[in-house]
C-alpha atoms as a PDB file:
ATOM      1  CA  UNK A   1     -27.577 -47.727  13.005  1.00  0.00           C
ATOM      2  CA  UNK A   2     -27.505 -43.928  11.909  1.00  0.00           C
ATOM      3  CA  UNK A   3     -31.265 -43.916  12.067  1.00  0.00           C
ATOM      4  CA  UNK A   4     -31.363 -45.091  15.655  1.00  0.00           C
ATOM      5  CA  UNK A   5     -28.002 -42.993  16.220  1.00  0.00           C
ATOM      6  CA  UNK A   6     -30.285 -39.380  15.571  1.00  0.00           C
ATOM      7  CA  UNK A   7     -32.988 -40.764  17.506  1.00  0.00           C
ATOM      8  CA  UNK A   8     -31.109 -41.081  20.737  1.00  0.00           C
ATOM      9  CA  UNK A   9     -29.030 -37.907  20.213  1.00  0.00           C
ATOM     10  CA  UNK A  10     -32.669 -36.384  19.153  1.00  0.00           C
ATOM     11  CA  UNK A  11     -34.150 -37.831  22.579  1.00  0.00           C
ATOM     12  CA  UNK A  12     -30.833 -36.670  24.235  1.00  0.00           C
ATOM     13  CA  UNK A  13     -31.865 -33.008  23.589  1.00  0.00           C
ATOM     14  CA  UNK A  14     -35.285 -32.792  23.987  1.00  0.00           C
ATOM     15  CA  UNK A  15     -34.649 -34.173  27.484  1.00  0.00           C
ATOM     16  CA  UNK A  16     -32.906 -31.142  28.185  1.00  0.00           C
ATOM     17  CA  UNK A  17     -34.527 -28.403  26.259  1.00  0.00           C
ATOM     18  CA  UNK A  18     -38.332 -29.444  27.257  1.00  0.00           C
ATOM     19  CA  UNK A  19     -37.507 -28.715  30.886  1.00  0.00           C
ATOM     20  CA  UNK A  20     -36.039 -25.537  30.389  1.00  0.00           C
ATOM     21  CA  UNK A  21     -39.046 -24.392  27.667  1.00  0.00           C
ATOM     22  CA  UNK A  22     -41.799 -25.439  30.609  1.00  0.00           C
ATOM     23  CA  UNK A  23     -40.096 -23.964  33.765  1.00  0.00           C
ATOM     24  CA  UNK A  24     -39.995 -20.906  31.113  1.00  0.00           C
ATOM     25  CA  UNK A  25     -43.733 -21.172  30.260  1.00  0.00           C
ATOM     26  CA  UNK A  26     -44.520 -21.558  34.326  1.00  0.00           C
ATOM     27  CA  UNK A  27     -42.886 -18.726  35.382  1.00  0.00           C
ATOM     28  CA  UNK A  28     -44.526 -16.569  32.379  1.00  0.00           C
ATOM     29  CA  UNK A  29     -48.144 -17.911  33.598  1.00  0.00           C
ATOM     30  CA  UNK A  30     -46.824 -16.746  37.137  1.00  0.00           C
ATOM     31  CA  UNK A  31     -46.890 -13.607  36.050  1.00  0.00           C
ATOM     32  CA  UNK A  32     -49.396 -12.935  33.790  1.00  0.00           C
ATOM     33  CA  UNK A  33     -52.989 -11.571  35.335  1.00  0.00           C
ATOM     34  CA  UNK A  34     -55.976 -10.926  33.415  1.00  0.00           C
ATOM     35  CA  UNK A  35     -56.668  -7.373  31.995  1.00  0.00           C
ATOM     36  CA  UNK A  36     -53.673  -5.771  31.924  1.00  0.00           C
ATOM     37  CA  UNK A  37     -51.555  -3.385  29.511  1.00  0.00           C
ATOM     38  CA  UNK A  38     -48.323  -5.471  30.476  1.00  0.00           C
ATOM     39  CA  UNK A  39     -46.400  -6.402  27.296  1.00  0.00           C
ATOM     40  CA  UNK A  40     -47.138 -10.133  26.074  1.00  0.00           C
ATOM     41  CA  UNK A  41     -44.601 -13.079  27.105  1.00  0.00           C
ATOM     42  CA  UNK A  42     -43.265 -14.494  23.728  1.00  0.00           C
ATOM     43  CA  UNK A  43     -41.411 -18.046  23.847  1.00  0.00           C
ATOM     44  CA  UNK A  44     -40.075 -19.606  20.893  1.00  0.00           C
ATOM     45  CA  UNK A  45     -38.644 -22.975  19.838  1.00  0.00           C
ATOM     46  CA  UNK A  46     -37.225 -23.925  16.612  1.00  0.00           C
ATOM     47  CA  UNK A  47     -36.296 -27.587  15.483  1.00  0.00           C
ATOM     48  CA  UNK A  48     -33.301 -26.782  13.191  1.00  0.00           C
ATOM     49  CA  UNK A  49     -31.422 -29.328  10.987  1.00  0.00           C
ATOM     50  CA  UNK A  50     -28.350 -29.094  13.111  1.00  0.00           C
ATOM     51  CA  UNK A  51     -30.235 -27.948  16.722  1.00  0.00           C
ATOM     52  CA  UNK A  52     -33.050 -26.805  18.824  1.00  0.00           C
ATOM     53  CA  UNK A  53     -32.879 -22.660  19.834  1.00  0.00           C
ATOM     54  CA  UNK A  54     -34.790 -21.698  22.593  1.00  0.00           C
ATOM     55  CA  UNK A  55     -35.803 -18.149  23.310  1.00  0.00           C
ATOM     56  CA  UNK A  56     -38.033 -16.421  25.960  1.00  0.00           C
ATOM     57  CA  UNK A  57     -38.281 -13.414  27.292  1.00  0.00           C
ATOM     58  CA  UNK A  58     -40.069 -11.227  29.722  1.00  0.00           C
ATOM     59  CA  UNK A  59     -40.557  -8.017  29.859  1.00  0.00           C
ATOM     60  CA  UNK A  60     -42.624  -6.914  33.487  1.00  0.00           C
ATOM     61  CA  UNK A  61     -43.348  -3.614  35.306  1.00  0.00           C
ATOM     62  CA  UNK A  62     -42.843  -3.707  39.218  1.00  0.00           C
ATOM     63  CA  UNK A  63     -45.633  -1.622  41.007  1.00  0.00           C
ATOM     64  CA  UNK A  64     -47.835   0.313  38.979  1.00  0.00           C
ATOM     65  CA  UNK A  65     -47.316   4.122  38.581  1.00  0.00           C
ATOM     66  CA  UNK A  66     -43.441   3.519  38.628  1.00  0.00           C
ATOM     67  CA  UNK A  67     -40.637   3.304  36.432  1.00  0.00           C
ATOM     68  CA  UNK A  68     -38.307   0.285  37.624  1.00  0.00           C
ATOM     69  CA  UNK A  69     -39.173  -2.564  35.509  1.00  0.00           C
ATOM     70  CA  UNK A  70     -37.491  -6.371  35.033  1.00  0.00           C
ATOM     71  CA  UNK A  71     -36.511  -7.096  31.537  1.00  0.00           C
ATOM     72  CA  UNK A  72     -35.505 -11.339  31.186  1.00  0.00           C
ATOM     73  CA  UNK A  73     -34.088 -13.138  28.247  1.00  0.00           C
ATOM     74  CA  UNK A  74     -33.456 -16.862  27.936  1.00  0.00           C
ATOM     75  CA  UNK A  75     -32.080 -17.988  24.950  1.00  0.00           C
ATOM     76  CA  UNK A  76     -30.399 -21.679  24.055  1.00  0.00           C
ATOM     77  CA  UNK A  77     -28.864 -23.472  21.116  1.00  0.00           C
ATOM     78  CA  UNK A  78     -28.581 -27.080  21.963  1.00  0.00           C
ATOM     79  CA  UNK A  79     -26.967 -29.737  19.003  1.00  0.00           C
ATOM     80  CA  UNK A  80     -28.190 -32.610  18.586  1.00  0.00           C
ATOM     81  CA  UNK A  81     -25.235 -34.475  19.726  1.00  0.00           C
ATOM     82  CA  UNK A  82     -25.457 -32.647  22.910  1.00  0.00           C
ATOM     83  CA  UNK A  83     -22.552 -32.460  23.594  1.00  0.00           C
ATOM     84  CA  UNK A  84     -21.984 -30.167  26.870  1.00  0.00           C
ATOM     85  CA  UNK A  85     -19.635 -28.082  25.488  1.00  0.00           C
ATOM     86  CA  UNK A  86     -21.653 -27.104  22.759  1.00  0.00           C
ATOM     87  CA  UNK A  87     -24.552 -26.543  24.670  1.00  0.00           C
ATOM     88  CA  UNK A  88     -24.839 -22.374  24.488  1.00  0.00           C
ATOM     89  CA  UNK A  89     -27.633 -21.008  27.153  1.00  0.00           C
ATOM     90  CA  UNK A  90     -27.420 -17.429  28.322  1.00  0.00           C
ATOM     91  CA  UNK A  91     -29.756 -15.822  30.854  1.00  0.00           C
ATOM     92  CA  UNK A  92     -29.702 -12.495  30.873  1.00  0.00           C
ATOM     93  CA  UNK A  93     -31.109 -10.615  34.032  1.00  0.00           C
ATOM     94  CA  UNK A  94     -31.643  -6.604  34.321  1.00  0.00           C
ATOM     95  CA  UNK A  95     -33.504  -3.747  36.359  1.00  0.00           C
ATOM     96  CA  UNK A  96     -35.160  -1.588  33.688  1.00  0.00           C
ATOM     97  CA  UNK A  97     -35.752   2.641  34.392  1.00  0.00           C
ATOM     98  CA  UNK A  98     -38.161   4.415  32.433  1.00  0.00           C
ATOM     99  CA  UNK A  99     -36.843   7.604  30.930  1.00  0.00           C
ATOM    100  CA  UNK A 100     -39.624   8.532  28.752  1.00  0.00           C
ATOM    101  CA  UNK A 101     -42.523   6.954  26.637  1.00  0.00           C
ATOM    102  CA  UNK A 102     -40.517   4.124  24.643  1.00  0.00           C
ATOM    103  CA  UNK A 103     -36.798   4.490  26.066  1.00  0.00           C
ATOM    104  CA  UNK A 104     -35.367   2.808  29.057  1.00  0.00           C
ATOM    105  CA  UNK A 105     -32.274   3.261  31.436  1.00  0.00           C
ATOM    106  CA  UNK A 106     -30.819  -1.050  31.878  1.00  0.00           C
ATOM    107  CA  UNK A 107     -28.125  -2.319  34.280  1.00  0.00           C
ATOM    108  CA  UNK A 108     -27.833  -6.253  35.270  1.00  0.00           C
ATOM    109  CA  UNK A 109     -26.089  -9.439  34.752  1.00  0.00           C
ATOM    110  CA  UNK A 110     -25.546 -12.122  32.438  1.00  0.00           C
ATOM    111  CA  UNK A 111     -25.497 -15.822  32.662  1.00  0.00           C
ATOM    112  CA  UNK A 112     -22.872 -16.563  29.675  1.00  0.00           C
ATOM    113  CA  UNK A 113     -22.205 -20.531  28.643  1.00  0.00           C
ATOM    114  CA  UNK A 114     -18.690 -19.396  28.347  1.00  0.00           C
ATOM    115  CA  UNK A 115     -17.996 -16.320  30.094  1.00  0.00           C
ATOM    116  CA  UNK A 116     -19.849 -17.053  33.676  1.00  0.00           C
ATOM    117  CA  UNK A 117     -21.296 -13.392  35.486  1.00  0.00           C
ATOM    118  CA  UNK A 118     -21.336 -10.633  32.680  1.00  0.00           C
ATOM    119  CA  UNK A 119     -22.462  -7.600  34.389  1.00  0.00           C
ATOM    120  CA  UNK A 120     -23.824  -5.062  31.442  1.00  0.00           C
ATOM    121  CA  UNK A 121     -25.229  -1.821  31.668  1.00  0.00           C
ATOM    122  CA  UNK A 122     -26.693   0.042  28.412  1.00  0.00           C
ATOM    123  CA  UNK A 123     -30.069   1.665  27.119  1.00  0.00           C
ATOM    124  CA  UNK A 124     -33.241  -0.016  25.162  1.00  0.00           C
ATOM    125  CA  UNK A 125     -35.872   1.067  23.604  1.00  0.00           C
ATOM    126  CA  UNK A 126     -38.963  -0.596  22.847  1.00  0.00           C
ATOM    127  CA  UNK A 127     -41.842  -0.150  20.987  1.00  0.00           C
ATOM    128  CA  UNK A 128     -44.956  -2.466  19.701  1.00  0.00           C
ATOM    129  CA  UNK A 129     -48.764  -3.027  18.415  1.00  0.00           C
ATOM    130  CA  UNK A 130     -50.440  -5.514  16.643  1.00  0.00           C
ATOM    131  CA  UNK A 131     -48.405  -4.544  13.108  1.00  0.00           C
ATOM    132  CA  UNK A 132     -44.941  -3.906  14.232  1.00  0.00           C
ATOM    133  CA  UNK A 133     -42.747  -4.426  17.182  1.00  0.00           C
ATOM    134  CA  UNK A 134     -39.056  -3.040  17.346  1.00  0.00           C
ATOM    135  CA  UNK A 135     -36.576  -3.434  20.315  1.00  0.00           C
ATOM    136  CA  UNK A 136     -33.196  -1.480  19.938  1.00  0.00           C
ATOM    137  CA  UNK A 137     -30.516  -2.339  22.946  1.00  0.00           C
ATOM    138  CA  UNK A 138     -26.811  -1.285  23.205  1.00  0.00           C
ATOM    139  CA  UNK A 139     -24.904  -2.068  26.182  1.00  0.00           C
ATOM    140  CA  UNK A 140     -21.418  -2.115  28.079  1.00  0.00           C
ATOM    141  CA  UNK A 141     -20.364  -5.289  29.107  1.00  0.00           C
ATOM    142  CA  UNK A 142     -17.939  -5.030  32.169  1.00  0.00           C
ATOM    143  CA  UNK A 143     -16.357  -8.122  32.345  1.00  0.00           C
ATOM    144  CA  UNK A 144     -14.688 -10.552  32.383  1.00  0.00           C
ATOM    145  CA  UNK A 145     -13.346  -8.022  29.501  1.00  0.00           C
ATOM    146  CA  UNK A 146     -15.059  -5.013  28.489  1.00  0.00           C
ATOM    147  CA  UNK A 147     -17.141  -5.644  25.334  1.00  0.00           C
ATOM    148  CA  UNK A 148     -19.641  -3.466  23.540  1.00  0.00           C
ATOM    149  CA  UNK A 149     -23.030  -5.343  21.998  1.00  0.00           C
ATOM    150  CA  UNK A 150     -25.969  -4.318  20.183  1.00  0.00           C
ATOM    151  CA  UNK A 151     -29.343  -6.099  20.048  1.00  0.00           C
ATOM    152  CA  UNK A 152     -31.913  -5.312  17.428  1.00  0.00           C
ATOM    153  CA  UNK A 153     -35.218  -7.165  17.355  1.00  0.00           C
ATOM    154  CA  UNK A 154     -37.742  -6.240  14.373  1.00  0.00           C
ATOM    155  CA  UNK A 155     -40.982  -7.912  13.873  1.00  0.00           C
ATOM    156  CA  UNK A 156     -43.855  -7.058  10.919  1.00  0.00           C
ATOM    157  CA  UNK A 157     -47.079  -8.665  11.046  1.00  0.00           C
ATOM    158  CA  UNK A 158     -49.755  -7.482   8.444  1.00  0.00           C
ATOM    159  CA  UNK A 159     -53.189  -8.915   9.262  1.00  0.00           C
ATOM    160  CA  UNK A 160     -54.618 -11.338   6.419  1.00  0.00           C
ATOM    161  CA  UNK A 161     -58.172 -11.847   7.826  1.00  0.00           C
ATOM    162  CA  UNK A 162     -60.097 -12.131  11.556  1.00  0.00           C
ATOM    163  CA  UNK A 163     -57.511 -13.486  13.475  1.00  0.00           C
ATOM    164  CA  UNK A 164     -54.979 -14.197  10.428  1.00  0.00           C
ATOM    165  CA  UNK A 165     -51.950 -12.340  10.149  1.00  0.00           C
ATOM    166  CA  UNK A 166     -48.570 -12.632   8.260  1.00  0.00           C
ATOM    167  CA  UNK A 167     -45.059 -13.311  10.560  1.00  0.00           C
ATOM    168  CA  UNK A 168     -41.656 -12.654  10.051  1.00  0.00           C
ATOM    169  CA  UNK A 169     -38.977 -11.234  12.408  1.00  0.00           C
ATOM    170  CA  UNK A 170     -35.240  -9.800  11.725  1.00  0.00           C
ATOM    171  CA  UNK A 171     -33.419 -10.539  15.477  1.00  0.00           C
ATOM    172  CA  UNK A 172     -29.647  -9.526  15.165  1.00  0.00           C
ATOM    173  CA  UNK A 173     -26.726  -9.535  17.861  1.00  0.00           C
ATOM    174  CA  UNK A 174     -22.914  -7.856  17.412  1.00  0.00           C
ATOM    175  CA  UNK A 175     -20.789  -8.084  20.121  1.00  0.00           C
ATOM    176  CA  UNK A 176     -17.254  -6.495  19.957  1.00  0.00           C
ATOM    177  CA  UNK A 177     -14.077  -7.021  22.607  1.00  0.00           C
ATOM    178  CA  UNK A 178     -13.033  -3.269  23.313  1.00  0.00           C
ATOM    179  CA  UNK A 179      -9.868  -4.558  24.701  1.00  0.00           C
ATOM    180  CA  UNK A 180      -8.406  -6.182  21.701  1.00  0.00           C
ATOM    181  CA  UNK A 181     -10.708  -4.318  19.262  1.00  0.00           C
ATOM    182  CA  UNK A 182     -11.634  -7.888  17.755  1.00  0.00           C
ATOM    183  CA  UNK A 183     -15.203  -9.120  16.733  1.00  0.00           C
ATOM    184  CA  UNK A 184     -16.451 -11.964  19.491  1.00  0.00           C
ATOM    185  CA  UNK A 185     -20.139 -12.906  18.670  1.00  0.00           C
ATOM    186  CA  UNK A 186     -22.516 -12.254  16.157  1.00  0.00           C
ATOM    187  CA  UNK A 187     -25.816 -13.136  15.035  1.00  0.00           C
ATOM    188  CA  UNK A 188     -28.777 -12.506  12.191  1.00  0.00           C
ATOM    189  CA  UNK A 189     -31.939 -15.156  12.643  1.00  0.00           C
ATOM    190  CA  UNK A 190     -34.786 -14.637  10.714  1.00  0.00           C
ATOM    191  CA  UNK A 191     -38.304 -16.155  10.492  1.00  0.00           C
ATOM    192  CA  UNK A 192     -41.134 -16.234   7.715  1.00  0.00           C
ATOM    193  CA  UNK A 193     -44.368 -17.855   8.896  1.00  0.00           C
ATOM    194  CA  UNK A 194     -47.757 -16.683  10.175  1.00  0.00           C
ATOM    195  CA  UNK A 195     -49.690 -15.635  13.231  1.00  0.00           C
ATOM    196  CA  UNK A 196     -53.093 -17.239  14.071  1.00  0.00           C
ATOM    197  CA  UNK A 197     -54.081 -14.790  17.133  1.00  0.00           C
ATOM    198  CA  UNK A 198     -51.413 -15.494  19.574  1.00  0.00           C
ATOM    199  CA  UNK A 199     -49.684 -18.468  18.041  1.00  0.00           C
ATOM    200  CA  UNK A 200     -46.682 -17.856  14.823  1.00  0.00           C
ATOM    201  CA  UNK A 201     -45.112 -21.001  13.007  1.00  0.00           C
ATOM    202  CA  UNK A 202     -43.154 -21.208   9.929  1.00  0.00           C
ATOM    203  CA  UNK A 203     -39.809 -21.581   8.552  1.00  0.00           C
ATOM    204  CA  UNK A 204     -36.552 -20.020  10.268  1.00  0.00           C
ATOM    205  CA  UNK A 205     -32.687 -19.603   9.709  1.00  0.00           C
ATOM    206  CA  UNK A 206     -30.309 -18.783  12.054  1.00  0.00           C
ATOM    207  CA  UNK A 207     -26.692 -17.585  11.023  1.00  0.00           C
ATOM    208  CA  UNK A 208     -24.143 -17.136  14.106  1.00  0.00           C
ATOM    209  CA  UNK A 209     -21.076 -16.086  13.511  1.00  0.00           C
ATOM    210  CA  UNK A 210     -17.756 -16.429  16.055  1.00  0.00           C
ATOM    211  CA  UNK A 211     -14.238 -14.881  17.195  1.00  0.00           C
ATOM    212  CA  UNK A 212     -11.980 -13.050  14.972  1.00  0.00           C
ATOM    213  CA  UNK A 213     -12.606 -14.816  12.037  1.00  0.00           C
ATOM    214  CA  UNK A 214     -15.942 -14.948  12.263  1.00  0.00           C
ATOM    215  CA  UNK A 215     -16.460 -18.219  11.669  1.00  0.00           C
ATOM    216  CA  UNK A 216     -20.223 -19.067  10.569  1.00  0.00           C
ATOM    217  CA  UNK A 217     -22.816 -21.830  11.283  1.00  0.00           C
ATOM    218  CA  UNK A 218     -26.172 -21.917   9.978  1.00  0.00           C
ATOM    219  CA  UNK A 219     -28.981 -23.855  11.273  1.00  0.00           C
ATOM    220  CA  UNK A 220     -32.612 -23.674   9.190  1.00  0.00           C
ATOM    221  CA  UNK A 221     -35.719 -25.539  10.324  1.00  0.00           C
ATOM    222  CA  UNK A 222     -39.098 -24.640  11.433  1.00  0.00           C
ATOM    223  CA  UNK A 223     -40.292 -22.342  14.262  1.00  0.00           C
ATOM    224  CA  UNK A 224     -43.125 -22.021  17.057  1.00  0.00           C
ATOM    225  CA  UNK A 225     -43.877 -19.041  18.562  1.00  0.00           C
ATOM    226  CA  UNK A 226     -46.706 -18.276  21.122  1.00  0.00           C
ATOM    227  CA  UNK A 227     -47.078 -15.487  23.512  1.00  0.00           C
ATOM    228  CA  UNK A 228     -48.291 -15.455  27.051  1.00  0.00           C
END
């Protein structure tokens, strides 16, 4: 009865998370065109021992010769219970201004599970090539209460051989209530795997960490990474 118990709740989730991973992957395909120096369109899935996490994001210039730009992040931790309530998706949405060679001006709006429209505004900078990649993003969240969050995204990947390279990634989140002064959301997920050409697997652990007390849950599993 247990055994049959996961399957269903197993079934349950992957009913929900596959549709959201290949509207992601259509969308990327939309936009990616042959021979060009636009940054690559990662999407990731991990199968953790307590749920599935979801991440893509996409990172586009509008016309070429100017600086406006789109910068999109999906992420998703759905349990295996899938329950609604504990379904967490945000989609975050913003207009990106280039103020030099790796730093970048960012206003938009959020799509919180919890919080509904989160309108932010902040700077990012970005940087990558085949070895390293970093992305470094404060922001100002202006509602519903104001709220200051960093993101911090650091990925090394030594090549091995032809096509063979080593994987791992440091992604953290802190997110701070500037009304109350209290901690609201953090998180530190790392991955160890590696990279054959455009494809990374390997083992992951995500710690997220809530409210005040910042009460922690960990979910470990193993990862898939490709980019568009």
């Amino acid at each position: 009865m247990v055994i049959t118990r996961i399957k269903i709740q197993y079934l349950q989730t992957l009913r929900f998370t596959f549709p959201l991973f290949f509207l992601f992957v259509m969308q990327a395909k939309e936009q990616e065109a042959p021979k060009t120096n636009r940054p690559p369109i990662p999407i990731e899935v991990m199968f953790g021992n307590e749920e599935i996490y979801f991440l893509g994001i996409l990172n586009l210039p509008f016309e070429k010769g100017t600086k406006l730009g789109y910068f999109g992040v999906v992420s998703a931790l759905v349990p295996y219970e899938n329950a609604r309530s504990n379904n967490e998706i945000v989609i975050s949405n913003s207009l990106t201004y280039n103020l030099s060679q790796k730093w970048y001006a960012t206003a938009g709006l959020q799509f919180h599970y919890s919080k509904g429209a989160v309108p932010f505004t902040g700077f990012q900078f970005f940087s990558a090539n085949p070895k390293w990649l970093f992305l470094f993003s404060p922001n100002l969240q202006l509602a519903p209460t104001i709220n200051f969050e960093t993101v911090g995204i650091v990925e090394y990947k030594p090549k091995l051989s032809k096509g063979l390279r080593l994987y791992s990634r440091f992604q953290g989140i802190y997110n701070q209530n500037l009304d109350d002064g209290a901690h609201e959301r953090s998180l530190l997920y790392l991955r160890a795997g590696i990279s054959l050409k455009r494809t990374s697997f390997g083992v992951g652990l995500n710690i997220d960490s809530y409210g005040p007390e910042r009460q922690s849950e960990r979910n470990y599993g193993i990862f898939i990474n490709h980019l568009f």
